[in-house]
Structure formats: C-alpha cells, structure tokens
PDB file of N, CA and C in Angstrom:
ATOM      1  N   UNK A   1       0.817  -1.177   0.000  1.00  0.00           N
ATOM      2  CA  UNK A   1       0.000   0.000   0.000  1.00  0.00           C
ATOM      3  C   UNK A   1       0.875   1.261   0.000  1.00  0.00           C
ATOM      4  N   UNK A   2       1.938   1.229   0.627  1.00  0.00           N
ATOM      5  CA  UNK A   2       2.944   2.466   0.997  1.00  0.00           C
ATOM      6  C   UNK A   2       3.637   2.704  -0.105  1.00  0.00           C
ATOM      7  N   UNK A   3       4.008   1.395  -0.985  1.00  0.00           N
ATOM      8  CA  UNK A   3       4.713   1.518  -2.327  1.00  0.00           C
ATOM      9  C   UNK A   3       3.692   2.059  -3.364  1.00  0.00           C
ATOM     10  N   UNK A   4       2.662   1.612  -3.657  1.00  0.00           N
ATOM     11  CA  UNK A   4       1.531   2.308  -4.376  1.00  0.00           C
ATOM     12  C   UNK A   4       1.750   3.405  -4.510  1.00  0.00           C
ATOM     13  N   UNK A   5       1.673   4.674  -2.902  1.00  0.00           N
ATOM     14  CA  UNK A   5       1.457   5.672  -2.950  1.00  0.00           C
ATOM     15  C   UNK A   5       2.549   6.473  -3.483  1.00  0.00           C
ATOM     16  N   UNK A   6       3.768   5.753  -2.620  1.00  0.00           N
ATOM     17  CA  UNK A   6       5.319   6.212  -3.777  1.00  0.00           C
ATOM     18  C   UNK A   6       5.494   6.428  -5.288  1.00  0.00           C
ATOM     19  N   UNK A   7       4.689   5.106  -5.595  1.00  0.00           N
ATOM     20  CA  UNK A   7       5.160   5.465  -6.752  1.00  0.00           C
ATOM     21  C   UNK A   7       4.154   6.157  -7.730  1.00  0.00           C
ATOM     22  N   UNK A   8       2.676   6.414  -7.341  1.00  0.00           N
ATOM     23  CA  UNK A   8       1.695   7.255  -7.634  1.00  0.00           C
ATOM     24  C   UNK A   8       2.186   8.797  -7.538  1.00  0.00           C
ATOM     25  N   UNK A   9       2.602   8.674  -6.418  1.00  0.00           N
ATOM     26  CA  UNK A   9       3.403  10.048  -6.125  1.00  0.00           C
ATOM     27  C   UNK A   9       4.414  10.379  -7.019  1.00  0.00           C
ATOM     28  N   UNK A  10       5.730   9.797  -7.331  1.00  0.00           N
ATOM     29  CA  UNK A  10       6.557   9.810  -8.058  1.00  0.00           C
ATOM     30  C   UNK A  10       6.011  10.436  -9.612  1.00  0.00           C
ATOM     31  N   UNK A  11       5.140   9.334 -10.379  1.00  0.00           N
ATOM     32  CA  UNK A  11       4.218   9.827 -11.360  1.00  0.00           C
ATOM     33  C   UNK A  11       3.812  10.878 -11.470  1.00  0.00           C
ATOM     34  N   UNK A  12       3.107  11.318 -10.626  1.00  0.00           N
ATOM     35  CA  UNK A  12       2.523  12.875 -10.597  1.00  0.00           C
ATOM     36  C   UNK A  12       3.118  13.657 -10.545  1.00  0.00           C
ATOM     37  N   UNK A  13       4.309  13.638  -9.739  1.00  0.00           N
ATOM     38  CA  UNK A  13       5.310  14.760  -9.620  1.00  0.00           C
ATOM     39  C   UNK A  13       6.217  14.999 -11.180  1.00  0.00           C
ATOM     40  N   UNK A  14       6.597  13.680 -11.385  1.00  0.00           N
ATOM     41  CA  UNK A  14       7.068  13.656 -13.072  1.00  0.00           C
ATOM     42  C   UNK A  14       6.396  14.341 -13.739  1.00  0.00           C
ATOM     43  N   UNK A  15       4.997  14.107 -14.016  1.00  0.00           N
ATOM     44  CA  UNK A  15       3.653  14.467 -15.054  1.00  0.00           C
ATOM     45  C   UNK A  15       4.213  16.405 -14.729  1.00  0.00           C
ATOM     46  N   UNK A  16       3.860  16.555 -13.399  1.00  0.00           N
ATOM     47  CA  UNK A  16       3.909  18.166 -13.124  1.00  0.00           C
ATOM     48  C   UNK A  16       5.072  18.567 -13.900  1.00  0.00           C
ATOM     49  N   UNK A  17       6.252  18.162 -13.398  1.00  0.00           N
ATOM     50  CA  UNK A  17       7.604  18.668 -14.108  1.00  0.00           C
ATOM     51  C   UNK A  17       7.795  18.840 -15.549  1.00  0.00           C
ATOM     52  N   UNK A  18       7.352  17.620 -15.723  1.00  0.00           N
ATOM     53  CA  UNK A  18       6.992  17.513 -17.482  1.00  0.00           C
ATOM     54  C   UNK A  18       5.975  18.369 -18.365  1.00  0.00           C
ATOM     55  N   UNK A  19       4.951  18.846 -17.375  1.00  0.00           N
ATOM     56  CA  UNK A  19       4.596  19.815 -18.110  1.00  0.00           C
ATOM     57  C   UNK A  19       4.586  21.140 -17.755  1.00  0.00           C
ATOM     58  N   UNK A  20       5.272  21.440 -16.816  1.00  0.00           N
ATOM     59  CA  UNK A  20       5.898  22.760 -16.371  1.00  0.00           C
ATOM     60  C   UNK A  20       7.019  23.171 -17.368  1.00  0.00           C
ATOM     61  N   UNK A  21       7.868  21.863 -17.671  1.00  0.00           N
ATOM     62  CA  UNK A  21       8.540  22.312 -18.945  1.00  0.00           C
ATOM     63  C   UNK A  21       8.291  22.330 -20.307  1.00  0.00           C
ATOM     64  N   UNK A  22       7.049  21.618 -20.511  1.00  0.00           N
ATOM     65  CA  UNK A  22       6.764  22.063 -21.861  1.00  0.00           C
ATOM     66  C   UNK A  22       6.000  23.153 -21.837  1.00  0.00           C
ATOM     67  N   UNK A  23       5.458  23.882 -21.024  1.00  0.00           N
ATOM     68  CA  UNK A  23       4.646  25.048 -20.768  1.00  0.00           C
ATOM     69  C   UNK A  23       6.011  26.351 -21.088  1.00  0.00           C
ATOM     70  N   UNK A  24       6.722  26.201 -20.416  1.00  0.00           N
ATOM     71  CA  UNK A  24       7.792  26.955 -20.650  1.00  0.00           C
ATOM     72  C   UNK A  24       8.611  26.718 -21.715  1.00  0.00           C
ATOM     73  N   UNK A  25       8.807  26.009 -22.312  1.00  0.00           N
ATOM     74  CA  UNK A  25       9.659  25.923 -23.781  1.00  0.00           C
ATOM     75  C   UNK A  25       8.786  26.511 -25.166  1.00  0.00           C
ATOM     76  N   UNK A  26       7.181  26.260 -24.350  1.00  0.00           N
ATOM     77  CA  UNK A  26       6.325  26.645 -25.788  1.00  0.00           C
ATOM     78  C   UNK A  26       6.042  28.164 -25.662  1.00  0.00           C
ATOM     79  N   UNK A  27       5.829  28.428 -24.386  1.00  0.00           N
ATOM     80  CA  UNK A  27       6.000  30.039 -24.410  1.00  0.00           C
ATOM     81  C   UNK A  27       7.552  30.877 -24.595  1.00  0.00           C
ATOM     82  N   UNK A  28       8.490  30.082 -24.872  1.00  0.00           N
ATOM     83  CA  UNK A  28       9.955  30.425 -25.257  1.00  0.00           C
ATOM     84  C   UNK A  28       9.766  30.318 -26.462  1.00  0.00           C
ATOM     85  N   UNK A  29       8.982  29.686 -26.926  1.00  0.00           N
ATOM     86  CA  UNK A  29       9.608  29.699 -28.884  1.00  0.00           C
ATOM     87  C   UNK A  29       8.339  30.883 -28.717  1.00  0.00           C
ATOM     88  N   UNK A  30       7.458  30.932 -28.587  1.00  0.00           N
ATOM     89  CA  UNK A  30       6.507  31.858 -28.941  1.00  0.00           C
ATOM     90  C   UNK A  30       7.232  33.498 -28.281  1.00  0.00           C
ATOM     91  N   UNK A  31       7.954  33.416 -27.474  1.00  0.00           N
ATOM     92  CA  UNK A  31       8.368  35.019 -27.208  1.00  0.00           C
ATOM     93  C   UNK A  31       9.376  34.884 -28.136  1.00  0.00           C
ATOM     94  N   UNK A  32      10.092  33.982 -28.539  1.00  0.00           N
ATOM     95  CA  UNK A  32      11.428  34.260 -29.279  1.00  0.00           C
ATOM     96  C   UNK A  32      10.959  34.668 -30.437  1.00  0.00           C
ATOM     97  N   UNK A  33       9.677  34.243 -31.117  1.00  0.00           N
ATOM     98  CA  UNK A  33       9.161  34.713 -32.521  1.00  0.00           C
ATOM     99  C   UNK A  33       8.752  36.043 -32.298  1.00  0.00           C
ATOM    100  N   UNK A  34       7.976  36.282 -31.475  1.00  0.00           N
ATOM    101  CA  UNK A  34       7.372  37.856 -31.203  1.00  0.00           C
ATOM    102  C   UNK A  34       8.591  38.380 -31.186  1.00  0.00           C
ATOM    103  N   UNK A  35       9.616  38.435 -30.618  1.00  0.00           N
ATOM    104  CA  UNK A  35      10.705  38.985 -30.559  1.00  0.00           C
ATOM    105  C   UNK A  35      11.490  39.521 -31.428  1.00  0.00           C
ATOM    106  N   UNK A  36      11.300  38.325 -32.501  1.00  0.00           N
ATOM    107  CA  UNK A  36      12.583  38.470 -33.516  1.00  0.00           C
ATOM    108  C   UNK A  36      11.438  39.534 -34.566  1.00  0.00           C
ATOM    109  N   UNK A  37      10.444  38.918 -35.051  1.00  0.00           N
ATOM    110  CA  UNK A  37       9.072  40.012 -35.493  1.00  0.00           C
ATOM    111  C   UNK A  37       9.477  41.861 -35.004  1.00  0.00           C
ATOM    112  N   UNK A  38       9.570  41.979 -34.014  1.00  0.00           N
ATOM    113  CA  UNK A  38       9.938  43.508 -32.975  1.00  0.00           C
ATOM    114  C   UNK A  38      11.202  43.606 -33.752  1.00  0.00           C
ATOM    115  N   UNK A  39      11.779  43.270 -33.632  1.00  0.00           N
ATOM    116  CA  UNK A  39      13.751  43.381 -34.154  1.00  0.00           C
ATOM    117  C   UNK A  39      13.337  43.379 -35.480  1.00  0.00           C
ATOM    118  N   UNK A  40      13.090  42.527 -36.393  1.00  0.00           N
ATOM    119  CA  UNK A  40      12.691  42.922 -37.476  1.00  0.00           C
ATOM    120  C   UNK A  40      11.914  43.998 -38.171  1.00  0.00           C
ATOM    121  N   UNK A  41      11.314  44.851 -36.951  1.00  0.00           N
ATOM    122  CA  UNK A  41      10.304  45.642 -37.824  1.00  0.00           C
ATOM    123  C   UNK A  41      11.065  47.116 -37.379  1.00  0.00           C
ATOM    124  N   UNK A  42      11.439  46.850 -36.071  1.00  0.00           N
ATOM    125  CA  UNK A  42      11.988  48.261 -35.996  1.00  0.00           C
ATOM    126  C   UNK A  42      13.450  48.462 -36.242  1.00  0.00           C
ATOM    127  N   UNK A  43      14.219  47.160 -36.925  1.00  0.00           N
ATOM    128  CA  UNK A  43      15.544  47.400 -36.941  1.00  0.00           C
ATOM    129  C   UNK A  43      15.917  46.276 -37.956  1.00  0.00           C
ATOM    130  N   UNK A  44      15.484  47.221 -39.170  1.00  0.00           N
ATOM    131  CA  UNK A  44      16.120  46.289 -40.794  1.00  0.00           C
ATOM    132  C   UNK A  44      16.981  46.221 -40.471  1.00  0.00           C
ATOM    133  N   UNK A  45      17.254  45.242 -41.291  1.00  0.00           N
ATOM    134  CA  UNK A  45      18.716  44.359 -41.772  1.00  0.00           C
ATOM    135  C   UNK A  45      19.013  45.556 -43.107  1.00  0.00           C
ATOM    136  N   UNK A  46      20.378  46.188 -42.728  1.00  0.00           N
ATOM    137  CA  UNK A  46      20.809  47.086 -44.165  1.00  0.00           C
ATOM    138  C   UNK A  46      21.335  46.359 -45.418  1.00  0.00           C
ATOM    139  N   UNK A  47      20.859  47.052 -46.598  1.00  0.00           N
ATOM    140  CA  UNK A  47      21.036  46.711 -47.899  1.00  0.00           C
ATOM    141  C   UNK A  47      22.337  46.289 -48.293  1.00  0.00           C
ATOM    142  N   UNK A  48      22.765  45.490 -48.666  1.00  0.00           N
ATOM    143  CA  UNK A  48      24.302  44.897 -49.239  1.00  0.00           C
ATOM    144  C   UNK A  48      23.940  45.101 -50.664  1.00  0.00           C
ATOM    145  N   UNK A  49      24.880  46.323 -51.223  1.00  0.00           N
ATOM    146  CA  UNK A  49      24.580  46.599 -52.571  1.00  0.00           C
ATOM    147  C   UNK A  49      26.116  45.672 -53.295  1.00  0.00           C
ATOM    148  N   UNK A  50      26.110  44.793 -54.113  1.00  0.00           N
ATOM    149  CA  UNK A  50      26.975  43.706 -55.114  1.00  0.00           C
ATOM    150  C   UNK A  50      27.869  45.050 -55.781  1.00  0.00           C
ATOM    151  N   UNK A  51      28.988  45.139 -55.606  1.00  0.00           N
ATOM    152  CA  UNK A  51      29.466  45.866 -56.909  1.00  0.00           C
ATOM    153  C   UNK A  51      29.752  44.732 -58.083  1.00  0.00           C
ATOM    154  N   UNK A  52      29.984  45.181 -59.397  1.00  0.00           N
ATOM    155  CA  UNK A  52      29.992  44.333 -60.468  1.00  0.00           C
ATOM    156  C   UNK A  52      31.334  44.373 -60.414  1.00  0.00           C
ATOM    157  N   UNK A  53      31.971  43.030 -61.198  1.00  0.00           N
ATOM    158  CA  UNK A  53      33.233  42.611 -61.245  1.00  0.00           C
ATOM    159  C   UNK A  53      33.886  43.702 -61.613  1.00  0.00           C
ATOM    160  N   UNK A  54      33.555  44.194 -63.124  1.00  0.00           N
ATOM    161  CA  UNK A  54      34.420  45.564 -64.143  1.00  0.00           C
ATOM    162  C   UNK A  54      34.327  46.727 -62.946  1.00  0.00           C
ATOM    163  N   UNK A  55      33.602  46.676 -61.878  1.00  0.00           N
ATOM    164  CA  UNK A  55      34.049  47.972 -61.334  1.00  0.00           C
ATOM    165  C   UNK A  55      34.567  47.842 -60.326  1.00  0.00           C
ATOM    166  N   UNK A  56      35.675  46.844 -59.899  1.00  0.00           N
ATOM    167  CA  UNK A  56      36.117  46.677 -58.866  1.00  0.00           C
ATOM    168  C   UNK A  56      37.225  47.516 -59.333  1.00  0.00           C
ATOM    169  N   UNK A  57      37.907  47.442 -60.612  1.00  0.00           N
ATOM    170  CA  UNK A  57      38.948  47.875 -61.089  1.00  0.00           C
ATOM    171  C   UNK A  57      39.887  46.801 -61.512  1.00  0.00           C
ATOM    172  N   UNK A  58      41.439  46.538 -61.540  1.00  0.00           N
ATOM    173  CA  UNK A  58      42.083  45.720 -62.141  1.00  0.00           C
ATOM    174  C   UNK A  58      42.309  44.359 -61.295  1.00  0.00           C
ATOM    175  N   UNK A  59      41.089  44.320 -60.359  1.00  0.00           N
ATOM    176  CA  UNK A  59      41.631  43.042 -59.565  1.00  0.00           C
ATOM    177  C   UNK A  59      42.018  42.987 -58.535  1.00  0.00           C
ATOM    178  N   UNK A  60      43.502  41.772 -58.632  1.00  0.00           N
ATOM    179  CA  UNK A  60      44.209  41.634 -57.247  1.00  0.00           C
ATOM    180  C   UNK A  60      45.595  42.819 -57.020  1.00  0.00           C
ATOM    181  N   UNK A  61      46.282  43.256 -55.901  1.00  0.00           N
ATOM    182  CA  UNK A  61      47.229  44.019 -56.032  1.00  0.00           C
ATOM    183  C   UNK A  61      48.329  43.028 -56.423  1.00  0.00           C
ATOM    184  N   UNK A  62      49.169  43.875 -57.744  1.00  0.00           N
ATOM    185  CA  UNK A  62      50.537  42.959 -58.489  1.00  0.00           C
ATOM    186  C   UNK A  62      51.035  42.278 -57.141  1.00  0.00           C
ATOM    187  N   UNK A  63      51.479  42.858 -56.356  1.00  0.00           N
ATOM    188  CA  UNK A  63      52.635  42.787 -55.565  1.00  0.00           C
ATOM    189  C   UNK A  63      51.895  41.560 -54.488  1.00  0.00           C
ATOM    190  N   UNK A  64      50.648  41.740 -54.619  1.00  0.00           N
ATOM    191  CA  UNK A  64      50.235  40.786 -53.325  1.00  0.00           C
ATOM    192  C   UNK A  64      50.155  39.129 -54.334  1.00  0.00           C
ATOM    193  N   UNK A  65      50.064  39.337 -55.737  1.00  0.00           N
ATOM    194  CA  UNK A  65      49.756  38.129 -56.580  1.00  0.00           C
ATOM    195  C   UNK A  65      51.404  37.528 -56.798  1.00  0.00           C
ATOM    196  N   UNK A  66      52.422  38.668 -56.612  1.00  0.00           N
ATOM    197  CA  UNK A  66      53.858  37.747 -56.371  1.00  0.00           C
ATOM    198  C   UNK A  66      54.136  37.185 -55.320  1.00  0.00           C
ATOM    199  N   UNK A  67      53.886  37.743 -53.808  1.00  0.00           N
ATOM    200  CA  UNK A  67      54.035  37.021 -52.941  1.00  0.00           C
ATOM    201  C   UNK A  67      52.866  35.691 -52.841  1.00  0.00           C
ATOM    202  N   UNK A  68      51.788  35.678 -53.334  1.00  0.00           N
ATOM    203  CA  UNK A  68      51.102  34.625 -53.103  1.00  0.00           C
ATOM    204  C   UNK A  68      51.798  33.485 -54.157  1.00  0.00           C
ATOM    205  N   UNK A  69      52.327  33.922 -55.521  1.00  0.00           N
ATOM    206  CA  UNK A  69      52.985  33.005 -56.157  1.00  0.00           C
ATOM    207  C   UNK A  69      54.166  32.231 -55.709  1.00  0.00           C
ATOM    208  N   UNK A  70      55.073  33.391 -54.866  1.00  0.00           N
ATOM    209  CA  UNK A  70      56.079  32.381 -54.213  1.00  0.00           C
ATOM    210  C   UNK A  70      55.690  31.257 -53.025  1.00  0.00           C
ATOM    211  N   UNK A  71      54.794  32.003 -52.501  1.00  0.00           N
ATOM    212  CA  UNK A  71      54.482  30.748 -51.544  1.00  0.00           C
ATOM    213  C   UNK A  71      54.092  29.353 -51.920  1.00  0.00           C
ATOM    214  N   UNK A  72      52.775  29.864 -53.324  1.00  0.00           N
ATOM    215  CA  UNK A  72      52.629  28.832 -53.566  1.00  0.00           C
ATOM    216  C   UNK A  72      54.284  27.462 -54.707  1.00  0.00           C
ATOM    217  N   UNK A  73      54.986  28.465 -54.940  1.00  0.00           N
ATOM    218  CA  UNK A  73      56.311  27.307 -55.388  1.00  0.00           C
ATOM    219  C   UNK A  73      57.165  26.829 -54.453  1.00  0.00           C
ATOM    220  N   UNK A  74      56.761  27.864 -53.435  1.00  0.00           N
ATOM    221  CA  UNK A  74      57.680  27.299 -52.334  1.00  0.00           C
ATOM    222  C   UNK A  74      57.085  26.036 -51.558  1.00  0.00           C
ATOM    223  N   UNK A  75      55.940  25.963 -51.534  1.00  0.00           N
ATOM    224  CA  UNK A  75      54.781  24.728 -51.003  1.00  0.00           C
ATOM    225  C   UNK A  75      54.964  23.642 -51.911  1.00  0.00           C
ATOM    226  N   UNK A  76      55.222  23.527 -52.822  1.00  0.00           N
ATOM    227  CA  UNK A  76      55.128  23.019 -54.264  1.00  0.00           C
ATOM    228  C   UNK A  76      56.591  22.208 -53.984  1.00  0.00           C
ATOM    229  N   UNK A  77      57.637  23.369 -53.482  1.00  0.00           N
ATOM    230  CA  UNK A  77      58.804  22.441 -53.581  1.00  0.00           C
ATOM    231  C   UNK A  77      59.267  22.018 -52.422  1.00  0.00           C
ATOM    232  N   UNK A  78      58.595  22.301 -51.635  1.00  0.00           N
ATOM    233  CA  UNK A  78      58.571  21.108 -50.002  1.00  0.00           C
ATOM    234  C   UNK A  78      57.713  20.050 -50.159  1.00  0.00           C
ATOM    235  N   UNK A  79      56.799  19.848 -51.089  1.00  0.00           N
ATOM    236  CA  UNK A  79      56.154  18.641 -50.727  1.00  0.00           C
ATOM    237  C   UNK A  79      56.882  17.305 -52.191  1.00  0.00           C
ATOM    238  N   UNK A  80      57.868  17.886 -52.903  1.00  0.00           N
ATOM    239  CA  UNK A  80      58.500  17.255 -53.378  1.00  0.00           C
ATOM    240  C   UNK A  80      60.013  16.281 -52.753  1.00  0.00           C
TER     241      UNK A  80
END
C-alpha cells in the first residue's frame, strides 16, 4: 500500500515537471518569434549593394599576386 502511494506520487510529480517544462519551452519559442518580429520591424537588416566585377577595377594588387605566387612554389617544392 505504501509503495503504491510512492510510486503514484513519483508519477505525478514527473507528469507536473513535465509539463511545467513544456509550458515553458512553448512560451519560449513563442516570445522568441514575437521577438525576432519587434527586431525585425523596428531594426532592418541594411542593404548589401553587389558591386559588379568591371568595377572593382584591375583586380588583385601585383605585388600581393607575387608574394602569393612564391608561396605557392615554395609549397610546391617542399612537398616534393
């Protein structure tokens, strides 16, 4: 009879916990959406305007495309 009540007890107390936390995880996704909604409305995300390739100008800098060339022969001739 004493074990019954233990473990009736046990149960219930689980059941409570268990849904004390899903009570709280579902009102967490639901404030996190309202939330992000607020942030979104009063604080865009700014425009990323693409420049086009031809107007970057001539590319890479000379001097940075020689040092990247030596490294890469120098890599080239250590793994030989």
């Amino acid at each position: 009879m004493i074990e019954q009540s233990l473990v009736s007890q046990g149960l219930e107390l689980m059941g409570f916990g268990m849904g004390v936390v899903f009570v709280f995880l579902t009102l967490l996704v639901f404030v996190t959406m309202i939330m992000s909604k607020l942030v979104n409305k009063f604080v865009p995300e700014p425009e990323v305007v693409a420049k086009p390739a031809a107007a970057t100008g001539s590319g890479a800098d000379p001097q940075l495309l020689k040092v990247l060339a030596a490294a890469v022969k120098e890599h080239r001739a250590r793994q030989k």
